[in-house]
C-alpha atoms as a PDB file:
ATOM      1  CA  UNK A   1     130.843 108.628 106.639  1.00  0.00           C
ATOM      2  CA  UNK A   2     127.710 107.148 105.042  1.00  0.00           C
ATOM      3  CA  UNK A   3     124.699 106.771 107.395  1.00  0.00           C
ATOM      4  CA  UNK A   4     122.782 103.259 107.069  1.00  0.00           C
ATOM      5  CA  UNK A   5     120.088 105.864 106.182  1.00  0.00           C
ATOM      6  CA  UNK A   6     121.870 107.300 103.318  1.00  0.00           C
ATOM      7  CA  UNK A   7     122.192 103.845 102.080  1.00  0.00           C
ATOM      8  CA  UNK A   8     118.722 102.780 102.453  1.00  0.00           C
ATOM      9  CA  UNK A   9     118.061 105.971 100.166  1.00  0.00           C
ATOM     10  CA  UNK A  10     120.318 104.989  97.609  1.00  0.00           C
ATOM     11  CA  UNK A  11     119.111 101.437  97.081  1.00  0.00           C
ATOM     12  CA  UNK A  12     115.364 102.988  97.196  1.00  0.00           C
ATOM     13  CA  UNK A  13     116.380 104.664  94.510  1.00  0.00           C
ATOM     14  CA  UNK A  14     118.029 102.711  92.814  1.00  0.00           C
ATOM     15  CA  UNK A  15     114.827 100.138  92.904  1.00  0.00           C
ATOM     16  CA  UNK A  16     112.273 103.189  91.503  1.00  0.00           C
ATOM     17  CA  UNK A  17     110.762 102.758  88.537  1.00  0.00           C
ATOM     18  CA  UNK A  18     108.295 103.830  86.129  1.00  0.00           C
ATOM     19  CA  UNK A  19     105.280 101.730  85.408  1.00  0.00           C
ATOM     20  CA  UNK A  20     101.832 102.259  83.969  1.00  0.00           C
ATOM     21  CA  UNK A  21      98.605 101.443  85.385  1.00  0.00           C
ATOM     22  CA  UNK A  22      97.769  98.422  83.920  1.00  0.00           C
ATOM     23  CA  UNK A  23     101.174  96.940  85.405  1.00  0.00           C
ATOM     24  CA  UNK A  24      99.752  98.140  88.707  1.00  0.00           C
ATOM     25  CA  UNK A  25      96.067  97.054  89.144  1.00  0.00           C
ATOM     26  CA  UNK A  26      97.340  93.698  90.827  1.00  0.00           C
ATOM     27  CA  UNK A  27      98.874  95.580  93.777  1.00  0.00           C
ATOM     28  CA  UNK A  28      96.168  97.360  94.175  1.00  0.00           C
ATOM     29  CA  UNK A  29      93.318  94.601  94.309  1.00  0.00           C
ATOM     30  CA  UNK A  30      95.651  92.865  97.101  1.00  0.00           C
ATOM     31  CA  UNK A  31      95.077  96.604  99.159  1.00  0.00           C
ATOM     32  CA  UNK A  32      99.392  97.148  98.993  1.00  0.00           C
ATOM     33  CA  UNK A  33      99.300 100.485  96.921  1.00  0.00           C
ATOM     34  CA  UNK A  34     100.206 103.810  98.693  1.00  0.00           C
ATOM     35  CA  UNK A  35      99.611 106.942  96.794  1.00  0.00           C
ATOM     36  CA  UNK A  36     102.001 109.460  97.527  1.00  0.00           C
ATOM     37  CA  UNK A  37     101.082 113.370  97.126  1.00  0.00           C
ATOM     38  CA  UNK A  38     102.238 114.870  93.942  1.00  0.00           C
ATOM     39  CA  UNK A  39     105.179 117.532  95.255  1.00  0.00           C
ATOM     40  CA  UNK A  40     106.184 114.915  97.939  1.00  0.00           C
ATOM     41  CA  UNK A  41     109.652 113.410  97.339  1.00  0.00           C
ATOM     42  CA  UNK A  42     108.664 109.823  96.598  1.00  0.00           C
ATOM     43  CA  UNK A  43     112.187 108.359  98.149  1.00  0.00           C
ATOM     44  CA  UNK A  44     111.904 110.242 101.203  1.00  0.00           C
ATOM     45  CA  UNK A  45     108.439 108.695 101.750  1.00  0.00           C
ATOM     46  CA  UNK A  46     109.547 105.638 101.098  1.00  0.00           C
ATOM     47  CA  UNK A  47     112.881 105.825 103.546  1.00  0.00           C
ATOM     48  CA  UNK A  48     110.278 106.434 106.371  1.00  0.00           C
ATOM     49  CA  UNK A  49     108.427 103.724 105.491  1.00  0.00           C
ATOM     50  CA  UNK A  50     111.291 101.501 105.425  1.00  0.00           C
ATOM     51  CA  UNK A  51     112.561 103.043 108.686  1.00  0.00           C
ATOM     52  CA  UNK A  52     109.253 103.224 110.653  1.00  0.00           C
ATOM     53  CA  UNK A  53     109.046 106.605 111.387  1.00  0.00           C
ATOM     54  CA  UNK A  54     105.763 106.640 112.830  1.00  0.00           C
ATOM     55  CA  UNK A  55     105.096 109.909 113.825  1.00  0.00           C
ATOM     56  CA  UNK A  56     106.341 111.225 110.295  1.00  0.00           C
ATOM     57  CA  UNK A  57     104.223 108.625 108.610  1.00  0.00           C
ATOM     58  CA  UNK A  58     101.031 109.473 111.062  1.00  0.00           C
ATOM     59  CA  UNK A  59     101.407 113.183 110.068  1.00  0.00           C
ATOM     60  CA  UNK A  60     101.114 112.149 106.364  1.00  0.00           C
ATOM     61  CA  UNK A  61      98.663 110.086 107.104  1.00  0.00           C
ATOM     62  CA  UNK A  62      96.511 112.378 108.676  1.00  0.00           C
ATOM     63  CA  UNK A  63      97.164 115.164 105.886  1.00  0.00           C
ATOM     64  CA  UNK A  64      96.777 112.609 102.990  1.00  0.00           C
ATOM     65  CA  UNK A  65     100.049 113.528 101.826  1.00  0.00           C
ATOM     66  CA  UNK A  66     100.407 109.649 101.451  1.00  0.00           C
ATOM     67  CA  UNK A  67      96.889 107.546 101.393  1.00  0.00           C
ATOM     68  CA  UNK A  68      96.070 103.932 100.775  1.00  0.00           C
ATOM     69  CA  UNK A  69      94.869 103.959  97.167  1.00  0.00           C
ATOM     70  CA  UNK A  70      91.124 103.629  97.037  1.00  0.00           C
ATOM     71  CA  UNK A  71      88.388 102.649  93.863  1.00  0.00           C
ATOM     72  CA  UNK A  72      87.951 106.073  93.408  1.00  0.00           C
ATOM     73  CA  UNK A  73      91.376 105.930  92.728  1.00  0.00           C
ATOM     74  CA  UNK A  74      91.408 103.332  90.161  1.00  0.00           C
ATOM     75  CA  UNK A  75      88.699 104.086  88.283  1.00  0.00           C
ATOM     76  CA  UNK A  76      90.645 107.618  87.312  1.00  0.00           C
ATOM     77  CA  UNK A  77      93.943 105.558  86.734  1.00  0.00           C
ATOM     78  CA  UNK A  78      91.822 103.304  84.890  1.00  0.00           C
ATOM     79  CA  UNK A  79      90.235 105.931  82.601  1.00  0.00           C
ATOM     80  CA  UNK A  80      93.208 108.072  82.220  1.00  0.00           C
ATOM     81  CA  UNK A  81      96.172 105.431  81.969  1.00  0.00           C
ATOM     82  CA  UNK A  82      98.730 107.836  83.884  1.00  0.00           C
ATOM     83  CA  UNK A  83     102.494 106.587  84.670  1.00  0.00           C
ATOM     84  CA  UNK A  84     103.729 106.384  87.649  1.00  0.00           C
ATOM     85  CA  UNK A  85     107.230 106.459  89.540  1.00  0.00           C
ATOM     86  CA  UNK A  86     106.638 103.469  91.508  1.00  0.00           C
ATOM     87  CA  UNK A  87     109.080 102.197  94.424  1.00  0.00           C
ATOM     88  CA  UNK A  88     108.376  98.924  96.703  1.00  0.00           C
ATOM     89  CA  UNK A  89     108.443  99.082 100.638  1.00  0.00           C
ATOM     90  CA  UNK A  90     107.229  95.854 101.268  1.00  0.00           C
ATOM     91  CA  UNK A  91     104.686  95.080 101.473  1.00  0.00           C
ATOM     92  CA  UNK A  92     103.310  98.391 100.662  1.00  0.00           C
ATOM     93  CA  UNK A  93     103.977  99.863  96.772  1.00  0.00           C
ATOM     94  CA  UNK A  94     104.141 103.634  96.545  1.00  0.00           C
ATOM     95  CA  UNK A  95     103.470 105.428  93.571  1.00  0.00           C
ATOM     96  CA  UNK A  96     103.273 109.001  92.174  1.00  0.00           C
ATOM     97  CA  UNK A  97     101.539 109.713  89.627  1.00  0.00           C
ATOM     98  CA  UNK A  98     103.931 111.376  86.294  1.00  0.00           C
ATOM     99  CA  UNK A  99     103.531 114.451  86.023  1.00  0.00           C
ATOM    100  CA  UNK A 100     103.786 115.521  82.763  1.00  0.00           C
ATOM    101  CA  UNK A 101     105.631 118.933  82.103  1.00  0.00           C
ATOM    102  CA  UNK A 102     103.917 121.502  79.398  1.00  0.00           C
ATOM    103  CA  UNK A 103     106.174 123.290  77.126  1.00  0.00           C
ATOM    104  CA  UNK A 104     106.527 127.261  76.855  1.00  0.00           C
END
């Protein structure tokens, strides 16, 4: 049987996207971007988001495994035009910056 959880993670999914910077800089001058760790599964932060786990989301919180975005922030994104895998937990936006593999 499928959870409601397991659904919520499929439509999250479903709903990611990549963006670039530039298609992001009005989310974050209304304060609704959340930077999510690179190494952190970007769906599973999102689901407990959506679901208000608060002690899960406290913990990350506290270890800046997911952060508010701040001008520091935007001034690199700014500079360096990264991607991003982007997914919308209203009204927050998380994003992760692309990490871009090198080849052998």
């Amino acid at each position: 049987m499928t959870s409601p959880s397991d659904i919520l993670r499929t439509k999250l999914n479903l709903e990611t996207a990549q963006l670039q910077w530039s298609e992001l800089e009005r989310h974050f001058a209304r304060g609704s971007v959340i930077k999510v760790a690179i190494g952190t599964d970007l769906i599973d932060a999102a689901l407990h988001i959506a679901e208000n786990n608060a002690a899960t989301v406290q913990g990350w919180l506290a270890d800046a495994t997911i952060a508010r975005a701040e001008m520091s922030d935007a001034e690199d994104w700014h500079a360096r035009q990264p991607h991003f895998w982007v997914v919308v937990v209203a009204p927050w936006v998380l994003v992760q910056e692309v990490v871009k593999q090198l080849e052998p």
